[in-house]
PDB file of N, CA and C in Angstrom:
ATOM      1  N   UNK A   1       9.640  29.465 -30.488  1.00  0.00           N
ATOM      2  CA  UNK A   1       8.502  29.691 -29.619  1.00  0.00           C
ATOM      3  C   UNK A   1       8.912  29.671 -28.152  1.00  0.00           C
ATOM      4  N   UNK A   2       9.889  28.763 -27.810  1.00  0.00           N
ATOM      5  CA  UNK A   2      10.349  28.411 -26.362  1.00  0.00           C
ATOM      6  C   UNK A   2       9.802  28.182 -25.516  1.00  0.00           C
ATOM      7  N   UNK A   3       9.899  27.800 -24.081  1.00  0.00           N
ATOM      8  CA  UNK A   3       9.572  26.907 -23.616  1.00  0.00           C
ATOM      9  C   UNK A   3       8.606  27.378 -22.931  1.00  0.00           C
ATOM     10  N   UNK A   4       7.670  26.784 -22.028  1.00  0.00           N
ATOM     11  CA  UNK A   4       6.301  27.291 -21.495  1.00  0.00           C
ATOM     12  C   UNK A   4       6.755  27.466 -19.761  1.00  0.00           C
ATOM     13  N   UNK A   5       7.902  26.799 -19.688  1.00  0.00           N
ATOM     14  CA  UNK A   5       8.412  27.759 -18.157  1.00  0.00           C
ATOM     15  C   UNK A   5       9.588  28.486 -18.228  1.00  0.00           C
ATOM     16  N   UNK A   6       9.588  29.031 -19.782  1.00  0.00           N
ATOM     17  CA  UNK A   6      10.524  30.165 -19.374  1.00  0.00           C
ATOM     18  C   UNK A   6      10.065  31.397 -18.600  1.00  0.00           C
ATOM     19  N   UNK A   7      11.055  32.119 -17.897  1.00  0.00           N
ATOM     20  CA  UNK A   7      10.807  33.042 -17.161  1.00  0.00           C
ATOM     21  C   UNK A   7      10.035  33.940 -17.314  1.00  0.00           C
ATOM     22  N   UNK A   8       9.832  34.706 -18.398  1.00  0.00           N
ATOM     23  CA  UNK A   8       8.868  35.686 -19.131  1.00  0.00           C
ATOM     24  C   UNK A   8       7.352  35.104 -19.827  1.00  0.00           C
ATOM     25  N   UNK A   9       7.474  33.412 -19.838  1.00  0.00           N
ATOM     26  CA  UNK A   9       6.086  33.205 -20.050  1.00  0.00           C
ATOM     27  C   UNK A   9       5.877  32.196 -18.887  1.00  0.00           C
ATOM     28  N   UNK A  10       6.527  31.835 -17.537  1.00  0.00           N
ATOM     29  CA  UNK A  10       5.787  31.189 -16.801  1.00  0.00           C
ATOM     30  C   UNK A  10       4.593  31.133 -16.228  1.00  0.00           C
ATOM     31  N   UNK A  11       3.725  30.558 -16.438  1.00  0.00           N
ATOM     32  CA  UNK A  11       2.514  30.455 -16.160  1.00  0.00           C
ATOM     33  C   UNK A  11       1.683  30.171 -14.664  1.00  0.00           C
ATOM     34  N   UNK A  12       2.882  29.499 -14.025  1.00  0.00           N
ATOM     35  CA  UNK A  12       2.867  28.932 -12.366  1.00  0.00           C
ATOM     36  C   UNK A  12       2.656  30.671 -11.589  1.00  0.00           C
ATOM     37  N   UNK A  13       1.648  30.954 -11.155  1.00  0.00           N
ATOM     38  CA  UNK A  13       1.238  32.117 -10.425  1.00  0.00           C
ATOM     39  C   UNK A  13       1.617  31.738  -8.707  1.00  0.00           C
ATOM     40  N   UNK A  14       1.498  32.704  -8.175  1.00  0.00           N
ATOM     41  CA  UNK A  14       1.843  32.411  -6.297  1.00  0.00           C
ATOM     42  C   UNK A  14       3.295  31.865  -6.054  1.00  0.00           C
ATOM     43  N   UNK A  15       3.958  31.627  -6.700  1.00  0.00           N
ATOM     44  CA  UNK A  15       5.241  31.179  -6.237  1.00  0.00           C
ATOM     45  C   UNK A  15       5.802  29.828  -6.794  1.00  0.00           C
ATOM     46  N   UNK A  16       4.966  29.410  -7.368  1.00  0.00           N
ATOM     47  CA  UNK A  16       4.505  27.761  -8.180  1.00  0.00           C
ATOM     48  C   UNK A  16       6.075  27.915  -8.824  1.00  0.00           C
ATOM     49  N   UNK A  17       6.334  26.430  -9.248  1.00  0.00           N
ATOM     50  CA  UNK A  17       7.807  26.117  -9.960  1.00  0.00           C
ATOM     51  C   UNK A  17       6.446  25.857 -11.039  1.00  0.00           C
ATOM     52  N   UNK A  18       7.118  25.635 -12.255  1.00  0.00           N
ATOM     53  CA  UNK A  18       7.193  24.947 -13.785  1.00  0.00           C
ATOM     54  C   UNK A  18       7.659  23.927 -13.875  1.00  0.00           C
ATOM     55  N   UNK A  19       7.157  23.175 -14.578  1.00  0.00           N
ATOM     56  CA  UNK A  19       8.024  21.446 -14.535  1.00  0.00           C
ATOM     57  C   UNK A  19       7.231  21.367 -15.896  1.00  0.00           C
ATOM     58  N   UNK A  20       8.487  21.163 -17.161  1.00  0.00           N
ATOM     59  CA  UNK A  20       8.144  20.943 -18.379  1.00  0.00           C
ATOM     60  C   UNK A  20       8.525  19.650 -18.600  1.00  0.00           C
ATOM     61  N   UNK A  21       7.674  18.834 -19.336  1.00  0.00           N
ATOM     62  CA  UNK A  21       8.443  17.475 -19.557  1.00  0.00           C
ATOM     63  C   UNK A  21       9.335  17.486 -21.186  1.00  0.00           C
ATOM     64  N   UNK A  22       9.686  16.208 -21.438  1.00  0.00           N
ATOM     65  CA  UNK A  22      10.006  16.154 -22.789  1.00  0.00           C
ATOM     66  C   UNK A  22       9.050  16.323 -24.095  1.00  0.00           C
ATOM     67  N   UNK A  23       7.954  16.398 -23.719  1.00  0.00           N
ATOM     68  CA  UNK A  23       6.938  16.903 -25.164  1.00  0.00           C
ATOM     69  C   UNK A  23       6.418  18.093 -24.826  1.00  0.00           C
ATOM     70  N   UNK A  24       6.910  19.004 -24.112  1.00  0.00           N
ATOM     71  CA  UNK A  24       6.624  20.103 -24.353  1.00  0.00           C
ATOM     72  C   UNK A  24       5.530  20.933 -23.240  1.00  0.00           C
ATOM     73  N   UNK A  25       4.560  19.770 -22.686  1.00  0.00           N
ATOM     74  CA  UNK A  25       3.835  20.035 -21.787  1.00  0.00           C
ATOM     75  C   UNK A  25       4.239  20.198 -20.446  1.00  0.00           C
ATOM     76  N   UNK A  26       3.587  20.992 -19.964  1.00  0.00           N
ATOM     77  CA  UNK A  26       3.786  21.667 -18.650  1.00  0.00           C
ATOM     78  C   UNK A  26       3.187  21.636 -17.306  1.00  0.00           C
ATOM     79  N   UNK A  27       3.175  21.359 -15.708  1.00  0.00           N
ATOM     80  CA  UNK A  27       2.588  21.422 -14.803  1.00  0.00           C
ATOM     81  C   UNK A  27       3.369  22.130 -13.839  1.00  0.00           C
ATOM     82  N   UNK A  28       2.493  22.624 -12.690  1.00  0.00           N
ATOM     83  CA  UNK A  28       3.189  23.484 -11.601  1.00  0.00           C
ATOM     84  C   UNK A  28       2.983  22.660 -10.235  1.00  0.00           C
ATOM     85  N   UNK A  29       3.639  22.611  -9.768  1.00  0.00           N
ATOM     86  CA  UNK A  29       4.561  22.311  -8.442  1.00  0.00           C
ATOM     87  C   UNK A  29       3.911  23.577  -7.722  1.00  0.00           C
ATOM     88  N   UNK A  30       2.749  23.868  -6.963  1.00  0.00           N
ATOM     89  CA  UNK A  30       2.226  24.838  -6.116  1.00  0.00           C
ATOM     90  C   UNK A  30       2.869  24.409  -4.693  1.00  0.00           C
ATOM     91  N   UNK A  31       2.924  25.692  -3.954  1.00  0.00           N
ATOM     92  CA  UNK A  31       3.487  25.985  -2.699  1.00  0.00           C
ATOM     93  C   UNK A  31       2.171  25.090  -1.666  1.00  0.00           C
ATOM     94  N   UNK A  32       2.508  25.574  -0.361  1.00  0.00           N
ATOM     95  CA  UNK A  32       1.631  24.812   0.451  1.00  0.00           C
ATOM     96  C   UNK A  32       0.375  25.658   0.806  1.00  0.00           C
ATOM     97  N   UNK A  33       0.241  26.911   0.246  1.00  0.00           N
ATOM     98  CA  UNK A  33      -0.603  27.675   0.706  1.00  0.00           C
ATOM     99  C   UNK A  33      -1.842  27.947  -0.797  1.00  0.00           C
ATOM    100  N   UNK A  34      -1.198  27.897  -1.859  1.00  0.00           N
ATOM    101  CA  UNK A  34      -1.897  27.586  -3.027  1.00  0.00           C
ATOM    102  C   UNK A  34      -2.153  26.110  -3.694  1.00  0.00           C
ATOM    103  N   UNK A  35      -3.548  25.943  -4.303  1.00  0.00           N
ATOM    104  CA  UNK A  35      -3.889  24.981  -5.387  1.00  0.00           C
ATOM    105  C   UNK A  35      -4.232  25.821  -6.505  1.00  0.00           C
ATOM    106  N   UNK A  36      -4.449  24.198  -7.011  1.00  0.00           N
ATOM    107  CA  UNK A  36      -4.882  24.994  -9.014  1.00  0.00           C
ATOM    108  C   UNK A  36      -4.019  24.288  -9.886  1.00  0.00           C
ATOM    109  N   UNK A  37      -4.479  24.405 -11.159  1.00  0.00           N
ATOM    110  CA  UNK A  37      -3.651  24.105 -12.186  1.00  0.00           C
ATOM    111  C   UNK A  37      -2.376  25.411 -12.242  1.00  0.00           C
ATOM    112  N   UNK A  38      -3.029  26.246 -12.332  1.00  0.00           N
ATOM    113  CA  UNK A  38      -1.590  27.048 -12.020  1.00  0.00           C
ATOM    114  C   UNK A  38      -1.075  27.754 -10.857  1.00  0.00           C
ATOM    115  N   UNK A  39      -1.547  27.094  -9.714  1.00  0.00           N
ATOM    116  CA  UNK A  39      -1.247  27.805  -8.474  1.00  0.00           C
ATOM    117  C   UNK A  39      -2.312  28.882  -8.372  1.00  0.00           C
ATOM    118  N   UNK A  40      -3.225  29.325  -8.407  1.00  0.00           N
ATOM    119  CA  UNK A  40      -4.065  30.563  -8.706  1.00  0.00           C
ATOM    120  C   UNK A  40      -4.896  30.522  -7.185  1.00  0.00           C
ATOM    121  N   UNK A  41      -5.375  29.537  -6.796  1.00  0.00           N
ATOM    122  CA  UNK A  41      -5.998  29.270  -5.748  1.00  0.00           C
ATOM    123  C   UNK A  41      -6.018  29.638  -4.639  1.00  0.00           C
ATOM    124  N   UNK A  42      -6.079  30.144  -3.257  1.00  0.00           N
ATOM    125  CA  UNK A  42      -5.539  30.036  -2.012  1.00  0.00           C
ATOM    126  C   UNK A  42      -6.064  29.196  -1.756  1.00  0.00           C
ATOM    127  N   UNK A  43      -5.343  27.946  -0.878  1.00  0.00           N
ATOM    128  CA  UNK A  43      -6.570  27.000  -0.601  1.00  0.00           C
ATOM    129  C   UNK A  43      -6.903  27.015   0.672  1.00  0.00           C
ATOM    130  N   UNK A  44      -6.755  27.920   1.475  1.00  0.00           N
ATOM    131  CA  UNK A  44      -7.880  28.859   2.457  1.00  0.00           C
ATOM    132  C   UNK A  44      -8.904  29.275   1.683  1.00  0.00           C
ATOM    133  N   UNK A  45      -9.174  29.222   0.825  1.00  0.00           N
ATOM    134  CA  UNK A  45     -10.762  30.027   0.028  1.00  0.00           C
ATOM    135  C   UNK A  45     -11.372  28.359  -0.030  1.00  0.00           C
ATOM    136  N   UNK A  46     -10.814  27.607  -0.354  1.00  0.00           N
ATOM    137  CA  UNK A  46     -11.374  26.333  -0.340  1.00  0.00           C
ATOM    138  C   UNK A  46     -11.744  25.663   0.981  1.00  0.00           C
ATOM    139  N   UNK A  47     -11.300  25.878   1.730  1.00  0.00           N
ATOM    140  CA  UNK A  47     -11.314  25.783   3.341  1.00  0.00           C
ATOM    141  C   UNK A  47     -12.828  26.284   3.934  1.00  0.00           C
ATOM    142  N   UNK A  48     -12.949  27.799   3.188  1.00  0.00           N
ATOM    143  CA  UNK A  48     -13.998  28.287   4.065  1.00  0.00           C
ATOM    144  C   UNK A  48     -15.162  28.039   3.356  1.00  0.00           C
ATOM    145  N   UNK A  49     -15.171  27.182   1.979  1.00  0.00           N
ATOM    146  CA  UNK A  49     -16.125  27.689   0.683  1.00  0.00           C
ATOM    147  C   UNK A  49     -16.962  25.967   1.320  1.00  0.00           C
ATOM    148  N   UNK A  50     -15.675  25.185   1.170  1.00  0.00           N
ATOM    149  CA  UNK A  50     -16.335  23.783   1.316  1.00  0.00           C
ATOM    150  C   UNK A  50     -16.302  22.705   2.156  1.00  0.00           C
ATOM    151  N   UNK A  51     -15.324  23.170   3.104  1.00  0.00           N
ATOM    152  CA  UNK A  51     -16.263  22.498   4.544  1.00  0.00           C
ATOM    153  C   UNK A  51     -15.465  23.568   5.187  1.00  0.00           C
ATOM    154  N   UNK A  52     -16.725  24.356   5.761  1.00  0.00           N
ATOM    155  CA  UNK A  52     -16.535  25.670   6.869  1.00  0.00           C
ATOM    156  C   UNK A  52     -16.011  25.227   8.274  1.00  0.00           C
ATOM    157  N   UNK A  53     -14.959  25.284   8.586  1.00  0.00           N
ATOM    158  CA  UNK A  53     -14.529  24.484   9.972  1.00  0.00           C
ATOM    159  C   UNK A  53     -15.402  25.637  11.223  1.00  0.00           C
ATOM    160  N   UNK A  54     -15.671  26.543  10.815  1.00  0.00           N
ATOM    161  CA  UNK A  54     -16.282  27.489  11.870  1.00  0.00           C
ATOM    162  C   UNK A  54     -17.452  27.317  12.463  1.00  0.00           C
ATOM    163  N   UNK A  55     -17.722  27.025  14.022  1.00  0.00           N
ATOM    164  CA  UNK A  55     -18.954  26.804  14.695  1.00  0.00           C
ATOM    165  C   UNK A  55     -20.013  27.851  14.981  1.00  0.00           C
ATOM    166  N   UNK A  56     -21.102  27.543  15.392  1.00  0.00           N
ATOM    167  CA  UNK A  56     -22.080  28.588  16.089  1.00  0.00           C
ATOM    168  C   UNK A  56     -22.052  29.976  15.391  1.00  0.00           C
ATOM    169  N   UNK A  57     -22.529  29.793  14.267  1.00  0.00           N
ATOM    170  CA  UNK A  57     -22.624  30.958  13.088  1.00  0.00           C
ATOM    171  C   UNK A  57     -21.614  31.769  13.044  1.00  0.00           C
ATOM    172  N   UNK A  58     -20.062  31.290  13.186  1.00  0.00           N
ATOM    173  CA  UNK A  58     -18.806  32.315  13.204  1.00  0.00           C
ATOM    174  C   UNK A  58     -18.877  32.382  11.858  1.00  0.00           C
ATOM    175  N   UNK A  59     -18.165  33.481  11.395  1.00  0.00           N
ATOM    176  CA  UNK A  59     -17.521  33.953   9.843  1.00  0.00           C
ATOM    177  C   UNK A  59     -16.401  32.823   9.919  1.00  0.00           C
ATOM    178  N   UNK A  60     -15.866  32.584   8.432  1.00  0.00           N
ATOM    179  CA  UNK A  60     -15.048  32.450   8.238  1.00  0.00           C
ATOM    180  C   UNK A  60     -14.181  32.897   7.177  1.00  0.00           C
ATOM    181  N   UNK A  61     -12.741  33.383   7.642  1.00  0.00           N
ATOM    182  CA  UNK A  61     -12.201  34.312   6.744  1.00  0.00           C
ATOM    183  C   UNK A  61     -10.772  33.677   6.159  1.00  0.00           C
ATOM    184  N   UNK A  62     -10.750  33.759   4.846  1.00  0.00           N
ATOM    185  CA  UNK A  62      -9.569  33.067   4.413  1.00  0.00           C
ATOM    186  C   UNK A  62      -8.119  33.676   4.941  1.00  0.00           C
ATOM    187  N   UNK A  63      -7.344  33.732   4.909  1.00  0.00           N
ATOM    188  CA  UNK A  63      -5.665  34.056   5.314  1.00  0.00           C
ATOM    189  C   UNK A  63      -4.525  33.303   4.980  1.00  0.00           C
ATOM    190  N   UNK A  64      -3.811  34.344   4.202  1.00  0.00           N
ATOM    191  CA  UNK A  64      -2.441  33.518   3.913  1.00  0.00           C
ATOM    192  C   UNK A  64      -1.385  33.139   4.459  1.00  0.00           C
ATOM    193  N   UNK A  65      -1.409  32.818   5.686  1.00  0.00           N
ATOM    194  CA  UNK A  65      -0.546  32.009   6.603  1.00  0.00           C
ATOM    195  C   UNK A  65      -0.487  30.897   6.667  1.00  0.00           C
ATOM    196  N   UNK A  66       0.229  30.313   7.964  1.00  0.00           N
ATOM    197  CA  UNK A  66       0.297  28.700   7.591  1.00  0.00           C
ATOM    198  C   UNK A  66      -1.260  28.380   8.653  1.00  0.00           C
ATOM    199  N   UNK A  67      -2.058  29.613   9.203  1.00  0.00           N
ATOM    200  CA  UNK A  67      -3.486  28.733   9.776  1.00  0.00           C
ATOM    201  C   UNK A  67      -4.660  28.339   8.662  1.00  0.00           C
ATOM    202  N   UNK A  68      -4.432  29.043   7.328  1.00  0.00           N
ATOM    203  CA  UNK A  68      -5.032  29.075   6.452  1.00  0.00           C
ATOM    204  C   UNK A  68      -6.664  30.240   6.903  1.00  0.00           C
ATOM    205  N   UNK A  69      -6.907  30.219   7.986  1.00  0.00           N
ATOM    206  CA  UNK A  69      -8.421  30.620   7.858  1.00  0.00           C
ATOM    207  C   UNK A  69      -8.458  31.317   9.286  1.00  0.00           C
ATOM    208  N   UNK A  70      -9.367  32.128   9.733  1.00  0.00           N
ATOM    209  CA  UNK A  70      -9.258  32.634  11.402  1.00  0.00           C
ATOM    210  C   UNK A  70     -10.980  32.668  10.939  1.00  0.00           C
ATOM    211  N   UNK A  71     -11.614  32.256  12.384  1.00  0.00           N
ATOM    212  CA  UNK A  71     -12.823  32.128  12.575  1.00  0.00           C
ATOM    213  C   UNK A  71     -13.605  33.332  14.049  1.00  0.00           C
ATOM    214  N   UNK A  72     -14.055  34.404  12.878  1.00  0.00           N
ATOM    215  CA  UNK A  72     -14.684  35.489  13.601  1.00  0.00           C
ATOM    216  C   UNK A  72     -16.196  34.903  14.379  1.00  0.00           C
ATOM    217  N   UNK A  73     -15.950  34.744  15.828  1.00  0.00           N
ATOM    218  CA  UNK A  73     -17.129  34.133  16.665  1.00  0.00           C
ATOM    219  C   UNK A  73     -17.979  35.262  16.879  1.00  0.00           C
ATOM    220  N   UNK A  74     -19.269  34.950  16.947  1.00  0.00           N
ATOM    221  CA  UNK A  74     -20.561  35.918  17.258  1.00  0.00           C
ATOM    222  C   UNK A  74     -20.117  36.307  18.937  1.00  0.00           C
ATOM    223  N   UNK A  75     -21.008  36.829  19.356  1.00  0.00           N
ATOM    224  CA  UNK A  75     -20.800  37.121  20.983  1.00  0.00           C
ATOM    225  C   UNK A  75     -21.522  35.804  21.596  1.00  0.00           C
ATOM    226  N   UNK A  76     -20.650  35.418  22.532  1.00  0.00           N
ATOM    227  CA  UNK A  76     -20.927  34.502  23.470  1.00  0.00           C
ATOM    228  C   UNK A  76     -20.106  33.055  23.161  1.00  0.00           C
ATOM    229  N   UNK A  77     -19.150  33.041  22.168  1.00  0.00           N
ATOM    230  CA  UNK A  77     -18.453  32.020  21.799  1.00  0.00           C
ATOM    231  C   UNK A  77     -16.888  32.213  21.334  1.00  0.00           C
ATOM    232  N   UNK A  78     -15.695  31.429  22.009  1.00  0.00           N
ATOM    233  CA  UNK A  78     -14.572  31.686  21.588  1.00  0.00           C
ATOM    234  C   UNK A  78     -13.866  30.459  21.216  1.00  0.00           C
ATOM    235  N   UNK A  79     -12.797  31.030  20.613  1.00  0.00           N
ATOM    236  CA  UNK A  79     -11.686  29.468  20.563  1.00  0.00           C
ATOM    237  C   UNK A  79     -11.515  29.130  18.953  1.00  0.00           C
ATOM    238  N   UNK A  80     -10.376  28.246  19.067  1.00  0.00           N
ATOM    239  CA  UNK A  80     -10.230  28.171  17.451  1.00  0.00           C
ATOM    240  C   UNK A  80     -11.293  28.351  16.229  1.00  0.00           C
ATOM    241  N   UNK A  81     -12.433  27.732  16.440  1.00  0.00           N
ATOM    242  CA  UNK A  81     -13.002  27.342  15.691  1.00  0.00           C
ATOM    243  C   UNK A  81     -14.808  27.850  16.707  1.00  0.00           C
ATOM    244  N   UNK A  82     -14.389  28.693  17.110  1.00  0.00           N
ATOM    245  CA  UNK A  82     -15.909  29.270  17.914  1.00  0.00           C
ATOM    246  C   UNK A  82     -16.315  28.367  18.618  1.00  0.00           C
ATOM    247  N   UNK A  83     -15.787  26.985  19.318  1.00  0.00           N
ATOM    248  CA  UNK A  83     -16.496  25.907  19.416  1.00  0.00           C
ATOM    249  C   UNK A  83     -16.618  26.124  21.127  1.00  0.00           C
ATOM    250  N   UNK A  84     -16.314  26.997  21.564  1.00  0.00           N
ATOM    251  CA  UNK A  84     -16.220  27.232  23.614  1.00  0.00           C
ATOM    252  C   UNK A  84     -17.323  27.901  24.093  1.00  0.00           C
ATOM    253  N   UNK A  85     -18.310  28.031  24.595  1.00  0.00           N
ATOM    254  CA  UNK A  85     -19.110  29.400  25.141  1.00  0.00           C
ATOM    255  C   UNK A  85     -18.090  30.299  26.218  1.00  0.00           C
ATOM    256  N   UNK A  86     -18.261  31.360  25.727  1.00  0.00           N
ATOM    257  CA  UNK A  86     -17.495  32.170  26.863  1.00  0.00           C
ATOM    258  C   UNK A  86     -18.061  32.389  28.065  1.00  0.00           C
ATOM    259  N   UNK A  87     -17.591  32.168  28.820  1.00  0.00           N
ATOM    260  CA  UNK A  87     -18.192  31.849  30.481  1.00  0.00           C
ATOM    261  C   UNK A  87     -17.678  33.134  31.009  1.00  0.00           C
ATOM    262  N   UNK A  88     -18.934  33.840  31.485  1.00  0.00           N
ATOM    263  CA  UNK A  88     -18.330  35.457  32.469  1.00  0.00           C
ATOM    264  C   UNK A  88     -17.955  35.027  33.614  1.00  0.00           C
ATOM    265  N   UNK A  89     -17.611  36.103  34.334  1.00  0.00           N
ATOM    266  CA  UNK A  89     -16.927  35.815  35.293  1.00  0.00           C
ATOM    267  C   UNK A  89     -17.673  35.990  36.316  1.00  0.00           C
ATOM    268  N   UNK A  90     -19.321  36.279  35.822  1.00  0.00           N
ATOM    269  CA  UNK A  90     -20.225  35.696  36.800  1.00  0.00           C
ATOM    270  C   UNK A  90     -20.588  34.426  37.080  1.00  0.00           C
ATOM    271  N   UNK A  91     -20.468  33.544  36.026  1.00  0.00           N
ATOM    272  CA  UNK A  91     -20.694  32.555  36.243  1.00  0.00           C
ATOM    273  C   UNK A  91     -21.238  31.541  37.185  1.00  0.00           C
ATOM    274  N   UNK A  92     -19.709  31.806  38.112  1.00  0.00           N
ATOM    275  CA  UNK A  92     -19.933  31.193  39.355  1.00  0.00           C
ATOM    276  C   UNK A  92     -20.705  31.787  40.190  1.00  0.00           C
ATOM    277  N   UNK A  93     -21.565  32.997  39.936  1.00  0.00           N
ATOM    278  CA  UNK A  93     -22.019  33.977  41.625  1.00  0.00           C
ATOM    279  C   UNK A  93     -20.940  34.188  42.785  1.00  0.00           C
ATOM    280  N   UNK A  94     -19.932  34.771  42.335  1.00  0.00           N
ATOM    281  CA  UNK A  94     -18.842  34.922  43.295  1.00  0.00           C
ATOM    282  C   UNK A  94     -18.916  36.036  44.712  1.00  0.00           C
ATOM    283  N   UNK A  95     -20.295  36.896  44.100  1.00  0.00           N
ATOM    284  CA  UNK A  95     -20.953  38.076  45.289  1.00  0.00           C
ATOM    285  C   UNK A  95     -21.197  37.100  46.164  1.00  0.00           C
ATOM    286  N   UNK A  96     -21.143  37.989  47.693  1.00  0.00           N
ATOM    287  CA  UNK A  96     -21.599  37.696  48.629  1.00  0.00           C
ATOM    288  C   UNK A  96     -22.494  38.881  48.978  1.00  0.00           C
ATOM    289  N   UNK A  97     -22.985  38.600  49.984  1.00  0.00           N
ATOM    290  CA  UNK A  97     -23.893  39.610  50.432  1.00  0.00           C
ATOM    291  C   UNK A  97     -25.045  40.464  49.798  1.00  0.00           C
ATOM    292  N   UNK A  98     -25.298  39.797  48.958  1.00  0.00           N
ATOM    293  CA  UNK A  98     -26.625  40.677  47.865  1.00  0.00           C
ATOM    294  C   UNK A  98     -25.672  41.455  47.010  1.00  0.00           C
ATOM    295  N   UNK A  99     -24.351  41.294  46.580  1.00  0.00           N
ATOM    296  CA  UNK A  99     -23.790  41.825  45.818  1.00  0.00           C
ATOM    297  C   UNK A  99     -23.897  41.723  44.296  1.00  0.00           C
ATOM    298  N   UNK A 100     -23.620  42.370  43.605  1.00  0.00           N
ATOM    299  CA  UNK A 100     -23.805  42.435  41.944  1.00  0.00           C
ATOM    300  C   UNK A 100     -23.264  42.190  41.146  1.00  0.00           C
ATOM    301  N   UNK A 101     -22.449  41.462  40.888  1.00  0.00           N
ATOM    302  CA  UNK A 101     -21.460  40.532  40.210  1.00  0.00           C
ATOM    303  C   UNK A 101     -21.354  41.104  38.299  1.00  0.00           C
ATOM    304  N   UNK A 102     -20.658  42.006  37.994  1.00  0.00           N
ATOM    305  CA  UNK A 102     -20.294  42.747  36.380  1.00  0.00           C
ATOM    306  C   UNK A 102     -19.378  41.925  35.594  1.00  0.00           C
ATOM    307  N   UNK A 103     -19.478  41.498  34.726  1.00  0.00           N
ATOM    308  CA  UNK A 103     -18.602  40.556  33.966  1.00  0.00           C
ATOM    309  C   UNK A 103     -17.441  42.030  33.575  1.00  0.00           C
ATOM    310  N   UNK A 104     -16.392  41.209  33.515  1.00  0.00           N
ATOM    311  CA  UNK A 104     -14.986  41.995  32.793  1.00  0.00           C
ATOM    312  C   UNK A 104     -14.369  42.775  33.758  1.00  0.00           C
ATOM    313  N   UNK A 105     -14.971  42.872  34.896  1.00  0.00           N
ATOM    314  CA  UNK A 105     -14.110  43.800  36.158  1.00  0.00           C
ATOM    315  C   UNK A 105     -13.554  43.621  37.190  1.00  0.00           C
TER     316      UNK A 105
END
């Protein structure tokens, strides 16, 4: 029958090792970017599913890097985690003279 981490029936998905013991049973050793019993997971999907680190109604989108997740901010909010208001560059009223102050120019 052979063994359950041989190469042609390893079961460890994403990059996962096999670790068979002496009775025959088997577990995987998942990378840092997957969970699961067999590695199957991204655990960026777990990130965004069950505690959403994203503020002020941003998306959050899983990714397989080492940030795990990037957080798409609505308009008017930036920064890791949407958590900044974006401040124009009117802000301050930098016109003088009855001037008209355009954000971005």
């Amino acid at each position: 029958m052979g063994s359950p981490c041989d190469a042609q029936r390893n079961p460890c998905q994403n990059g996962g090792k096999c670790n068979e013991d002496e009775t025959g049973n088997y577990d995987c050793t998942c990378d840092a970017l997957h969970t699961g019993i067999h590695c199957e997971t991204p655990i960026s999907n777990q990130i965004c599913t069950t505690a959403p680190p994203c503020l002020n109604g941003a998306t959050c989108r899983p990714q397989l890097t080492e940030q795990l997740y990037e957080c798409v901010c609505p308009p008017g909010y930036k920064g890791r985690h949407c958590e900044l208001p974006e401040i124009g560059d009117c802000s301050s009223n930098p016109c003088l003279n009855d001037g008209v102050c355009v954000d971005g120019t």
